[in-house]
PDB file of N, CA and C in Angstrom:
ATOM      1  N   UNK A   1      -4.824  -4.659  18.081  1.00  0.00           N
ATOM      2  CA  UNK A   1      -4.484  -4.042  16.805  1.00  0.00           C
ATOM      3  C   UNK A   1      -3.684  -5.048  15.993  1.00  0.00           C
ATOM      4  N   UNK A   2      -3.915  -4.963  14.659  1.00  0.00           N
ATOM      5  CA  UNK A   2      -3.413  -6.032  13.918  1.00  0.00           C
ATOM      6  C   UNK A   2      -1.652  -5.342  13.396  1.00  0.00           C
ATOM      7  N   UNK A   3      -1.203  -6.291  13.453  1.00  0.00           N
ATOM      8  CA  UNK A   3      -0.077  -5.407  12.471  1.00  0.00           C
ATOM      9  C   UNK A   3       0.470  -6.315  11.098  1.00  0.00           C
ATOM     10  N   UNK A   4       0.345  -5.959   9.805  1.00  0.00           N
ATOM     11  CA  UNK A   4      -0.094  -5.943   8.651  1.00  0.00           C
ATOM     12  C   UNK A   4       1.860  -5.700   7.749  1.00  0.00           C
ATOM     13  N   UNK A   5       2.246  -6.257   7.241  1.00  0.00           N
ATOM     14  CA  UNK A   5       3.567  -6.075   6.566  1.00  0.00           C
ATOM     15  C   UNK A   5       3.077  -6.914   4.991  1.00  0.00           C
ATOM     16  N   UNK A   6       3.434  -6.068   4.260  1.00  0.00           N
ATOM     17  CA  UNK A   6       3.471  -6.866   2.425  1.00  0.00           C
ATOM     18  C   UNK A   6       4.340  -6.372   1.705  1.00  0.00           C
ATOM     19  N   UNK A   7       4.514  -6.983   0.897  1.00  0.00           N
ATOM     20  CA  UNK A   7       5.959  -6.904  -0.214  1.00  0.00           C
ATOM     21  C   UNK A   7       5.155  -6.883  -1.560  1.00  0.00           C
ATOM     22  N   UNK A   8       5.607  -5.660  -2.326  1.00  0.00           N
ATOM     23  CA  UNK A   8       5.409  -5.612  -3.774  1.00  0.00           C
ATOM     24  C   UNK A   8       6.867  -5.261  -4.243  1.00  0.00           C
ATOM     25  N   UNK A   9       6.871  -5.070  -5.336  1.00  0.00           N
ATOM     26  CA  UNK A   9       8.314  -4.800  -6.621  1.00  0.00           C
ATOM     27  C   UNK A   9       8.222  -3.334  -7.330  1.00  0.00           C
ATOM     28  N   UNK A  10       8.239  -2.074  -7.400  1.00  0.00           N
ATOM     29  CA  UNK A  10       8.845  -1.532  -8.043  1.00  0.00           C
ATOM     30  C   UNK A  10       9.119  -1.546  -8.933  1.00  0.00           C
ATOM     31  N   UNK A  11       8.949  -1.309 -10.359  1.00  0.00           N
ATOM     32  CA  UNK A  11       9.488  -1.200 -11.331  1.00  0.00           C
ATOM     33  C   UNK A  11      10.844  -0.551 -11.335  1.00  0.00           C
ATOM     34  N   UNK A  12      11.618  -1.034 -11.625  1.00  0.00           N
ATOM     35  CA  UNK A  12      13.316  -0.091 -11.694  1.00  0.00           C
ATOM     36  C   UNK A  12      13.502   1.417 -12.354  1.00  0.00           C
ATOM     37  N   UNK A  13      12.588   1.366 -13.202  1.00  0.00           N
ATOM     38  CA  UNK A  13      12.729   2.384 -14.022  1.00  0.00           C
ATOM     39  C   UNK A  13      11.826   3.351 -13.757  1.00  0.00           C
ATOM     40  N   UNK A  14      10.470   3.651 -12.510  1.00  0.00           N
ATOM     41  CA  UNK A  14       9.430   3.686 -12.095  1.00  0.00           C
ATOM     42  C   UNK A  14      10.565   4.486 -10.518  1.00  0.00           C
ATOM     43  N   UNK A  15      11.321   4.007 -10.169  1.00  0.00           N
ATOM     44  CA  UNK A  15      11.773   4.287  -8.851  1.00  0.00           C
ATOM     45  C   UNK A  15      11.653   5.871  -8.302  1.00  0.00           C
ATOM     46  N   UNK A  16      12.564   6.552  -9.042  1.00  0.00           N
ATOM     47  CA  UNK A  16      11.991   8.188  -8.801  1.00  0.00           C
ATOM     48  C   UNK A  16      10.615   8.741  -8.537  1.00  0.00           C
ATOM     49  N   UNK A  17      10.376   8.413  -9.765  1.00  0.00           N
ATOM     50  CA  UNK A  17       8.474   8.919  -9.849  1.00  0.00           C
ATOM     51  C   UNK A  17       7.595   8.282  -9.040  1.00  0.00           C
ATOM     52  N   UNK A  18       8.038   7.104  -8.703  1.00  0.00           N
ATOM     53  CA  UNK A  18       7.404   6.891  -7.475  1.00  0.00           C
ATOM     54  C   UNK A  18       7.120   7.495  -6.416  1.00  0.00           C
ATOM     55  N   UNK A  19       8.612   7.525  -6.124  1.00  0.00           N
ATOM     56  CA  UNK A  19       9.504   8.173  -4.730  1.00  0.00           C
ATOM     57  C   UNK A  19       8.435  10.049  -4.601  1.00  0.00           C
ATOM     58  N   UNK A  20       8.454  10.453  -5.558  1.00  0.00           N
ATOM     59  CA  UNK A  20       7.906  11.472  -5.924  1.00  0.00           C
ATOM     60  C   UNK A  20       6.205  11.482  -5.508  1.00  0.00           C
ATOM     61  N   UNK A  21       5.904  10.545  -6.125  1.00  0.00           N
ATOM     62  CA  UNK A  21       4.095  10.518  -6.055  1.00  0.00           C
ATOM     63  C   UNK A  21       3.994  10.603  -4.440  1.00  0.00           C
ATOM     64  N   UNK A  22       4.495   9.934  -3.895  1.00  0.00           N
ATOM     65  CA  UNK A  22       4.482   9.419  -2.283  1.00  0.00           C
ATOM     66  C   UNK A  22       5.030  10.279  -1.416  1.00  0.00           C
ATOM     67  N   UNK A  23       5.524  11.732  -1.951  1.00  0.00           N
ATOM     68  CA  UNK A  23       6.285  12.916  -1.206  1.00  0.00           C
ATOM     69  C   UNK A  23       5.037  13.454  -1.529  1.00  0.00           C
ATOM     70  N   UNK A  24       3.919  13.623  -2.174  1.00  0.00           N
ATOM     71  CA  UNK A  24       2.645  13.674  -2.270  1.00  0.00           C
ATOM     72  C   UNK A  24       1.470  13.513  -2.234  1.00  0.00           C
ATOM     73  N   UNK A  25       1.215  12.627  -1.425  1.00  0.00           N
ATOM     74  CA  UNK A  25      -0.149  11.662  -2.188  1.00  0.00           C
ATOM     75  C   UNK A  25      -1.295  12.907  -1.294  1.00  0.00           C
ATOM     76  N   UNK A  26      -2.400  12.278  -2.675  1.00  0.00           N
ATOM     77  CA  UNK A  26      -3.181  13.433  -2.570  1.00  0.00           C
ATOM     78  C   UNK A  26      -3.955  12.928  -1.131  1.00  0.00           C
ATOM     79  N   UNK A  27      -4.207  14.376  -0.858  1.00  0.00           N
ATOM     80  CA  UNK A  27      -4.867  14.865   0.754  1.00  0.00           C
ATOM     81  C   UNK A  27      -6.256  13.864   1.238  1.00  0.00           C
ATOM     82  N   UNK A  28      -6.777  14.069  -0.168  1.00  0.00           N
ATOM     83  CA  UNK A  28      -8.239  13.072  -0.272  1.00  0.00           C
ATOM     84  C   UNK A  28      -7.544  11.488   0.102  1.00  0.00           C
ATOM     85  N   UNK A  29      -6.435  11.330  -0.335  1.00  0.00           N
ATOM     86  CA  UNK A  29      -6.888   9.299   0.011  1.00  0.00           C
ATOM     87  C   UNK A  29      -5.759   9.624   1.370  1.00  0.00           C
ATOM     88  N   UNK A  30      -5.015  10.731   1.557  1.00  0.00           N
ATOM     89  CA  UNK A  30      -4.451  10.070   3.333  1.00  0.00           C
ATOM     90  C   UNK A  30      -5.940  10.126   4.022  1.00  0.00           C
ATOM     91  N   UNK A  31      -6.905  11.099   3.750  1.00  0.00           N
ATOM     92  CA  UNK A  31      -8.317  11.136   4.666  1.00  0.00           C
ATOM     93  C   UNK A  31      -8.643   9.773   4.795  1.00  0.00           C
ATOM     94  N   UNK A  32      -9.220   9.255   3.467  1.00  0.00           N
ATOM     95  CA  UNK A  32      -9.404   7.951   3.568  1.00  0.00           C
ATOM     96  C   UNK A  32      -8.665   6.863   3.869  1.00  0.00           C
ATOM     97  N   UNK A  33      -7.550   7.008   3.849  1.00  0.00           N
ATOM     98  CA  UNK A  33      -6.912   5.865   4.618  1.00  0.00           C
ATOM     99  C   UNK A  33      -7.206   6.328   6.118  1.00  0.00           C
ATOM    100  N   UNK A  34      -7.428   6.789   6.601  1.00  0.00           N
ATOM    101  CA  UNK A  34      -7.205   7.134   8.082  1.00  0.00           C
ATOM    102  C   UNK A  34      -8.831   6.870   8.436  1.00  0.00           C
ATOM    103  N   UNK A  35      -9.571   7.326   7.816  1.00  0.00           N
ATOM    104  CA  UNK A  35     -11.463   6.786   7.831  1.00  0.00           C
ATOM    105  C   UNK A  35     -11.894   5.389   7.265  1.00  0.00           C
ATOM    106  N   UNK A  36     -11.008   4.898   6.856  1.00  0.00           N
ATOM    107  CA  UNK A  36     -10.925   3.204   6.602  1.00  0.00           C
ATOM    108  C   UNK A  36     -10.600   2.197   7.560  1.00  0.00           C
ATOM    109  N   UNK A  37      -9.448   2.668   8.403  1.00  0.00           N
ATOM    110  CA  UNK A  37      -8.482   1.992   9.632  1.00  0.00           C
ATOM    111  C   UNK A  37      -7.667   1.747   8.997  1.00  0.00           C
ATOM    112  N   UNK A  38      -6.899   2.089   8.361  1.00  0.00           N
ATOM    113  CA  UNK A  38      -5.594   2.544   7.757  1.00  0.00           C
ATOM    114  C   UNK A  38      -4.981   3.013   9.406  1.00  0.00           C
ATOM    115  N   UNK A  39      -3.991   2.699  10.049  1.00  0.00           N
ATOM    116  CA  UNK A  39      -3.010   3.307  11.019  1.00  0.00           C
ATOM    117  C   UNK A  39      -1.399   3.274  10.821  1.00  0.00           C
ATOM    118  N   UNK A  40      -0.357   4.099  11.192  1.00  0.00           N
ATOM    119  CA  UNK A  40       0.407   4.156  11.234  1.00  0.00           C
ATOM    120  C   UNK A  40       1.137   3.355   9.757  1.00  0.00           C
ATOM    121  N   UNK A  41       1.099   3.688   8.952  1.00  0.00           N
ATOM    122  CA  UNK A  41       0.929   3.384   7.257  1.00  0.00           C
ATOM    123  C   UNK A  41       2.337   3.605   7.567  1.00  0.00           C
ATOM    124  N   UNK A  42       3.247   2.750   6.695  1.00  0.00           N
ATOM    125  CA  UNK A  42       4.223   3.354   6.140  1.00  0.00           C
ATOM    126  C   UNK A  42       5.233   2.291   4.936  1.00  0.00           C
ATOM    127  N   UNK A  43       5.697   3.104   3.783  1.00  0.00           N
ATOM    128  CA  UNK A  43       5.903   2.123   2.985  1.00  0.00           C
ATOM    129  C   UNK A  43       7.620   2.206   3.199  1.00  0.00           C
ATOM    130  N   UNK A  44       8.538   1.148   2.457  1.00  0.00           N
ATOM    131  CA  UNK A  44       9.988   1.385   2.710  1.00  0.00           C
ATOM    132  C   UNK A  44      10.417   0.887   0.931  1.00  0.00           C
ATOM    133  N   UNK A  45      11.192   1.626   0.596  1.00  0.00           N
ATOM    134  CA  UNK A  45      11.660   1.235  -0.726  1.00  0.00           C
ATOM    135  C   UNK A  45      12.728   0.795  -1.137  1.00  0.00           C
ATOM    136  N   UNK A  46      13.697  -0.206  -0.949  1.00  0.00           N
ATOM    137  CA  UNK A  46      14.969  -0.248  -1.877  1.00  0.00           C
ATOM    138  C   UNK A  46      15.540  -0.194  -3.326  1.00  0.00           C
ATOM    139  N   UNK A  47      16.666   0.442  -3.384  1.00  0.00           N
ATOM    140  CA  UNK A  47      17.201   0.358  -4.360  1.00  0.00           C
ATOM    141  C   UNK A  47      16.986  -0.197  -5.772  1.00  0.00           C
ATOM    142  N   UNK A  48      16.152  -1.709  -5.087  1.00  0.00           N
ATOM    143  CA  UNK A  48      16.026  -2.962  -6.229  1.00  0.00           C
ATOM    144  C   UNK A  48      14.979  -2.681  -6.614  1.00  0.00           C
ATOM    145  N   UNK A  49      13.741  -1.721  -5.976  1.00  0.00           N
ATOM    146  CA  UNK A  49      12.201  -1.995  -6.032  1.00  0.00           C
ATOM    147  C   UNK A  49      11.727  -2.223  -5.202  1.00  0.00           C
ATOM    148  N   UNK A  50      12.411  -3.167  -4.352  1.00  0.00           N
ATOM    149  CA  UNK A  50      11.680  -4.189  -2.855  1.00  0.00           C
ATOM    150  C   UNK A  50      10.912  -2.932  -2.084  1.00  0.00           C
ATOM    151  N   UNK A  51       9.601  -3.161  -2.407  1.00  0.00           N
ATOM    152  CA  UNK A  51       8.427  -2.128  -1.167  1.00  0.00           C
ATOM    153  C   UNK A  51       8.220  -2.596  -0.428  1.00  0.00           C
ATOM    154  N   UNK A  52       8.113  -2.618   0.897  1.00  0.00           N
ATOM    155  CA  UNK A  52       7.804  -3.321   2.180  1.00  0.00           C
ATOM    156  C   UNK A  52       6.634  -2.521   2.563  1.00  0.00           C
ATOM    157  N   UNK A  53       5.360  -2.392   2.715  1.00  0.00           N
ATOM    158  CA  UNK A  53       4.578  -1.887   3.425  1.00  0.00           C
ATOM    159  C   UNK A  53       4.518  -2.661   4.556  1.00  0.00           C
ATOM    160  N   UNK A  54       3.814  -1.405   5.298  1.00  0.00           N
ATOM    161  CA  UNK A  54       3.324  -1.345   6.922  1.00  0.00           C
ATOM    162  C   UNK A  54       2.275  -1.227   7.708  1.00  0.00           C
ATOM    163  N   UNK A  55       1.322  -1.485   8.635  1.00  0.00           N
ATOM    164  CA  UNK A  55       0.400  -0.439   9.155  1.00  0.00           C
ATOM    165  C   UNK A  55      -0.253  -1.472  10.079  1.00  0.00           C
ATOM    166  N   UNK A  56      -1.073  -0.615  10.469  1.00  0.00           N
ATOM    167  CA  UNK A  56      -1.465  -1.248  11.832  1.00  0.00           C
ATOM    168  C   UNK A  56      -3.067  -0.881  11.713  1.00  0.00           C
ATOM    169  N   UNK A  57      -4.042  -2.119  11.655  1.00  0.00           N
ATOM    170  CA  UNK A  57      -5.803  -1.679  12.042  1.00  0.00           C
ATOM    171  C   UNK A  57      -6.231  -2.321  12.531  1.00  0.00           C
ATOM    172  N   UNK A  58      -7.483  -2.442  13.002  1.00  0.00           N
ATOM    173  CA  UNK A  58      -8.340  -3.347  13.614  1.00  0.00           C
ATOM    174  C   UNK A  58      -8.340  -4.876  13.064  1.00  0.00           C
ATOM    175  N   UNK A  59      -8.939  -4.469  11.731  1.00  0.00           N
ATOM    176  CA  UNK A  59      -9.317  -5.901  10.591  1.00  0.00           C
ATOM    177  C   UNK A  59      -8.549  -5.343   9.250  1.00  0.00           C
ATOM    178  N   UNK A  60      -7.678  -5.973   8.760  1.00  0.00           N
ATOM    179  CA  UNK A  60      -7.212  -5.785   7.900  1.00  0.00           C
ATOM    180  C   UNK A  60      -8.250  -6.015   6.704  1.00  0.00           C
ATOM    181  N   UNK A  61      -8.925  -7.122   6.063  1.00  0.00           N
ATOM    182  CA  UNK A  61      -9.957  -7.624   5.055  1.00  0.00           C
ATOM    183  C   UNK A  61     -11.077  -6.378   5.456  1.00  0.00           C
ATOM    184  N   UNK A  62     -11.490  -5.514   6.397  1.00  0.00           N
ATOM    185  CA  UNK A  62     -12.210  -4.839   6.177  1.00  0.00           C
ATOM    186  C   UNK A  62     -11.644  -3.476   5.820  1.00  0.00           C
ATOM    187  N   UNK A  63     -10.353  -3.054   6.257  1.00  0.00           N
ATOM    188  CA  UNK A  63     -10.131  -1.785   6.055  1.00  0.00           C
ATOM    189  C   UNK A  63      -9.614  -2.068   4.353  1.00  0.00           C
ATOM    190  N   UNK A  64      -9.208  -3.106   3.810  1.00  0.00           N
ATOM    191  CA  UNK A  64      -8.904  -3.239   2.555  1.00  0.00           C
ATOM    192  C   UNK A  64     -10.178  -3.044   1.660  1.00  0.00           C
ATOM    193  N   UNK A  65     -11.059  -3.645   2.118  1.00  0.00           N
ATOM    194  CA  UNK A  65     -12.436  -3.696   1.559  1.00  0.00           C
ATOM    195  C   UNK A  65     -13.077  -2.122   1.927  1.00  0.00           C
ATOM    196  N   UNK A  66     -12.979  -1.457   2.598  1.00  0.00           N
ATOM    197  CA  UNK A  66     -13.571  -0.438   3.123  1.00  0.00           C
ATOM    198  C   UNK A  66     -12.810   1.129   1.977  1.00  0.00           C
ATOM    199  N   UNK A  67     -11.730   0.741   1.847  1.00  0.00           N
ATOM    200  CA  UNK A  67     -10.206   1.457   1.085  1.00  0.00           C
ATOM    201  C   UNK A  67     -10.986   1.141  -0.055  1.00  0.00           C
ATOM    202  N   UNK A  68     -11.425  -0.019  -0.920  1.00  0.00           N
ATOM    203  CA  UNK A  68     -11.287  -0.471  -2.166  1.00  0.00           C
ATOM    204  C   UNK A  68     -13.302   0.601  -2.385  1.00  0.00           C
ATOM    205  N   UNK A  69     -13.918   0.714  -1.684  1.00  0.00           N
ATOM    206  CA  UNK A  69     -15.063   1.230  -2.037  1.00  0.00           C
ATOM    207  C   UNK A  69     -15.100   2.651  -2.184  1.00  0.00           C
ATOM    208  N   UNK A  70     -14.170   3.376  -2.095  1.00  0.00           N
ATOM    209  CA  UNK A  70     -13.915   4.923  -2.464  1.00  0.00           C
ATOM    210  C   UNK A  70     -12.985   4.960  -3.795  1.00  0.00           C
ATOM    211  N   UNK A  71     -14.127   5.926  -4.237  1.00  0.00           N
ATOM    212  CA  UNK A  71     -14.062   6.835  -4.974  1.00  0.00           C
ATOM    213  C   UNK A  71     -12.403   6.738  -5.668  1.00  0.00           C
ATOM    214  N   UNK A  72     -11.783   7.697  -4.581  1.00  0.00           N
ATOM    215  CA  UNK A  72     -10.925   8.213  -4.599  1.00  0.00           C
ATOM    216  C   UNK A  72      -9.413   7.150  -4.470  1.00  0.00           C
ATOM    217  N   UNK A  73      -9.354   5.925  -3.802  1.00  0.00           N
ATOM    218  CA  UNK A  73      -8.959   4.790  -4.420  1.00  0.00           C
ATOM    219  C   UNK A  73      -8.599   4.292  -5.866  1.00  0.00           C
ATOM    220  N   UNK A  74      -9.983   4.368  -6.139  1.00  0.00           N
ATOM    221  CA  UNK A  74      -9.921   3.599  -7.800  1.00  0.00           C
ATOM    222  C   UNK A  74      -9.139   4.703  -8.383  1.00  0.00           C
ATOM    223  N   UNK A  75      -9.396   6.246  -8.454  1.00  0.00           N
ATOM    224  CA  UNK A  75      -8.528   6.499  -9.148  1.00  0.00           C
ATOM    225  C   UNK A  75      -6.897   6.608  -8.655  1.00  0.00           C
ATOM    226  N   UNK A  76      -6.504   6.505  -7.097  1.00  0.00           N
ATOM    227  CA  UNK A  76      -5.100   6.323  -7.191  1.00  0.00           C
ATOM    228  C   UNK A  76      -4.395   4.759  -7.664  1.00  0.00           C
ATOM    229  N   UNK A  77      -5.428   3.816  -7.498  1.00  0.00           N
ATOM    230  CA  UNK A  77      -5.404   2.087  -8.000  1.00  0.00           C
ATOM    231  C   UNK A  77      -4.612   2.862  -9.904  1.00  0.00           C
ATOM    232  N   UNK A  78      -5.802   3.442 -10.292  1.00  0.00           N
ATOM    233  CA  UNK A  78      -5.167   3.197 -11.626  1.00  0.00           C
ATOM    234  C   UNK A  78      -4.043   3.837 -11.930  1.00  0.00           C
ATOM    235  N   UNK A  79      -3.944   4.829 -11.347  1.00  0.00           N
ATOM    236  CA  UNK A  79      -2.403   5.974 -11.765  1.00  0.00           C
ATOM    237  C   UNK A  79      -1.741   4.851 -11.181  1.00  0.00           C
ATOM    238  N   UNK A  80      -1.516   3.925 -10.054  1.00  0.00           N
ATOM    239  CA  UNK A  80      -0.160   3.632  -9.960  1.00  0.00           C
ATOM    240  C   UNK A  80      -0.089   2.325 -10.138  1.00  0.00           C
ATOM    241  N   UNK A  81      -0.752   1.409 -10.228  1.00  0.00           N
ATOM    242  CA  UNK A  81      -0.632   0.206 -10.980  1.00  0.00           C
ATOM    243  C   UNK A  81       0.296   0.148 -12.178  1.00  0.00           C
ATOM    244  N   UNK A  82       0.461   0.880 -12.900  1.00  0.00           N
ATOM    245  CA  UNK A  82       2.108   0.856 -13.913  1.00  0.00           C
ATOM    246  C   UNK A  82       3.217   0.975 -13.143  1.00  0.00           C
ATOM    247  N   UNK A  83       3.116   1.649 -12.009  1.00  0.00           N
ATOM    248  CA  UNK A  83       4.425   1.163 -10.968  1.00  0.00           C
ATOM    249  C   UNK A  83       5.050  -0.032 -10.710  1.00  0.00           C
ATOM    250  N   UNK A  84       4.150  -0.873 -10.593  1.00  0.00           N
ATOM    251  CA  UNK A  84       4.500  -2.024 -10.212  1.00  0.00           C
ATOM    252  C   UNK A  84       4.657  -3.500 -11.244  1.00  0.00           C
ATOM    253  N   UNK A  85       5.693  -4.058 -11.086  1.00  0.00           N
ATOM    254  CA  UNK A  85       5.880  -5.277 -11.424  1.00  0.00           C
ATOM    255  C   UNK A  85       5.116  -6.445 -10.849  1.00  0.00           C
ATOM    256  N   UNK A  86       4.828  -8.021 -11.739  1.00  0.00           N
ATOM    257  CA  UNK A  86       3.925  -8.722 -10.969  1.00  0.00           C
ATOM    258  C   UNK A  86       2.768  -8.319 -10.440  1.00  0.00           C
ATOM    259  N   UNK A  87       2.418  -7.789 -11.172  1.00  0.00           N
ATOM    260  CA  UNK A  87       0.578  -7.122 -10.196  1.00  0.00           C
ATOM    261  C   UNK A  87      -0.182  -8.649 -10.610  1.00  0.00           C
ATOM    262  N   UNK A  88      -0.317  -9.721 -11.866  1.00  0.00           N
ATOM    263  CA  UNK A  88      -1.023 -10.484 -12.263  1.00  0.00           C
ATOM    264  C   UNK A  88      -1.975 -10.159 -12.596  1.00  0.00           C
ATOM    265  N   UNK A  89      -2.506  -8.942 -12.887  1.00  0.00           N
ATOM    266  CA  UNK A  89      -4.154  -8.498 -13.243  1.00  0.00           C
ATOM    267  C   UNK A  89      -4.359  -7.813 -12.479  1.00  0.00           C
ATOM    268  N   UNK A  90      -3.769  -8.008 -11.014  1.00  0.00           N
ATOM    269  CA  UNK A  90      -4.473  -7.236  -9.904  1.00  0.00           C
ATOM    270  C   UNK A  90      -3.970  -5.924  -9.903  1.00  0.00           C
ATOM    271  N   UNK A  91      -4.605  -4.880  -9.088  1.00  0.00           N
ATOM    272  CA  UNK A  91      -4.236  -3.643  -8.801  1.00  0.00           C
ATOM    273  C   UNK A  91      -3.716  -3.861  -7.467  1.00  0.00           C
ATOM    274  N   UNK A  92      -2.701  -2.425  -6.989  1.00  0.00           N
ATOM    275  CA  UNK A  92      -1.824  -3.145  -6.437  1.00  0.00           C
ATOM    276  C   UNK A  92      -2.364  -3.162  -4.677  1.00  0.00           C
ATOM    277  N   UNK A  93      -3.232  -2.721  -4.575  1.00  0.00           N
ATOM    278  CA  UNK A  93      -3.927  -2.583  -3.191  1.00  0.00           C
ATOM    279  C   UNK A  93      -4.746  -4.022  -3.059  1.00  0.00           C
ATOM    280  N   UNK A  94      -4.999  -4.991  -4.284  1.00  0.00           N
ATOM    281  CA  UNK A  94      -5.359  -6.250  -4.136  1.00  0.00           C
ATOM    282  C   UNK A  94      -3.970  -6.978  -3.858  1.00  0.00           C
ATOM    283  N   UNK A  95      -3.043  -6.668  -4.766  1.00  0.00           N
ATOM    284  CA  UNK A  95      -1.726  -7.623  -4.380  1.00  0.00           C
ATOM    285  C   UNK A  95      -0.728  -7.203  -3.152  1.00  0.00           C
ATOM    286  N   UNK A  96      -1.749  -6.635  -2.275  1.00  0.00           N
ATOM    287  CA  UNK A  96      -0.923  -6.746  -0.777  1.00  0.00           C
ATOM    288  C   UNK A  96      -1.115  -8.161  -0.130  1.00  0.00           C
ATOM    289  N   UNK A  97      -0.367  -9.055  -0.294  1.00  0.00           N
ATOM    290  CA  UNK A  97      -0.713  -9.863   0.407  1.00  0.00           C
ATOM    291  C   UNK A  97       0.009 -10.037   2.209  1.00  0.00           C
ATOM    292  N   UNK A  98      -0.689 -10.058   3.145  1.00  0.00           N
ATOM    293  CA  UNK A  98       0.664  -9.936   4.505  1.00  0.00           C
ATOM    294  C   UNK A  98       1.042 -11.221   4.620  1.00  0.00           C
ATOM    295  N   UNK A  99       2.341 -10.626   4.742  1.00  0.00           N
ATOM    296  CA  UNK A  99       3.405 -11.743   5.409  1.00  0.00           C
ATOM    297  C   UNK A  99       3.073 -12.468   6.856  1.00  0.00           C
ATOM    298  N   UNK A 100       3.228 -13.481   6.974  1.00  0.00           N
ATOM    299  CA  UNK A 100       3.322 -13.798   8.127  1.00  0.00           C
ATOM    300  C   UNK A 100       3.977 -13.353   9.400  1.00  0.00           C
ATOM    301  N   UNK A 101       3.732 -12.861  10.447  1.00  0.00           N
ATOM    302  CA  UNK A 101       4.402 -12.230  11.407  1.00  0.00           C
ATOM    303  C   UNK A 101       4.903 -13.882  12.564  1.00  0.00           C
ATOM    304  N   UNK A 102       6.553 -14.206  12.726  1.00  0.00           N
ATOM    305  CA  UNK A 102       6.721 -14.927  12.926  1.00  0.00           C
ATOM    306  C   UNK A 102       7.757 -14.490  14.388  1.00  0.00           C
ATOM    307  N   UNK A 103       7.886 -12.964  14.833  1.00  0.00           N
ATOM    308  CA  UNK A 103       8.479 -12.894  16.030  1.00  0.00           C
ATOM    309  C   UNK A 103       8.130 -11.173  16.170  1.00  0.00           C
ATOM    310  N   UNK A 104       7.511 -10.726  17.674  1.00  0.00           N
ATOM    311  CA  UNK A 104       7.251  -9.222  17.681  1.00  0.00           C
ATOM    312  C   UNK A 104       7.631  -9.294  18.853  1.00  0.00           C
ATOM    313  N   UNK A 105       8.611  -7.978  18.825  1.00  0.00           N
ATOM    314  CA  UNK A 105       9.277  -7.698  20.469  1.00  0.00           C
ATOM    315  C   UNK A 105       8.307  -6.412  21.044  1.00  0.00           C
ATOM    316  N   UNK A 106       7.493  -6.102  21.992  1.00  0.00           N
ATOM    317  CA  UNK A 106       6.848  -5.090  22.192  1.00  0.00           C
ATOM    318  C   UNK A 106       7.724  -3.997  23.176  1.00  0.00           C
TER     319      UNK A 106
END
């Protein structure tokens, strides 16, 4: 199993309503994350913005690619892409980029 960590930004002013969308997200894309290889997902937020995502799949480039061909994606891509700072064009499920994993204690 792969394990997968990326950093996006928050908009400051975006922080609540965020916090909010994600005490929600609709029923349709947890399905699909979980029928993609989406595992053990989880995002962390600070104060500043700093998002740390999480998760764990087989192939990351396929479950991203697999995520990006529904439906139901594109439209959470566009609602929350104003969330974020630094996207560069991209939406923000393209600007996951993972970090390098440089020490794992099992």
């Amino acid at each position: 199993m792969q394990r997968v960590c990326f950093l996006l930004k928050v908009r400051q002013d975006r922080l609540d309503e965020y916090r909010e969308r994600h005490a929600a997200v609709w029923p349709e894309m947890l399905e699909a994350l979980s029928a993609t290889g989406w595992h053990n997902y989880s995002l962390f937020l600070r104060e500043d913005g700093l998002l740390v995502g999480y998760l764990e799949t087989e192939d990351f480039a396929k479950a991203q690619s697999a995520m990006a061909a529904t439906e139901i994606n594109a439209r959470w891509q566009a609602e929350m892409g104003e969330f974020f700072e630094a996207l560069d064009g991209e939406r923000p499920d393209e600007a996951m980029k993972p970090l390098t994993e440089v020490f794992h204690l099992a």
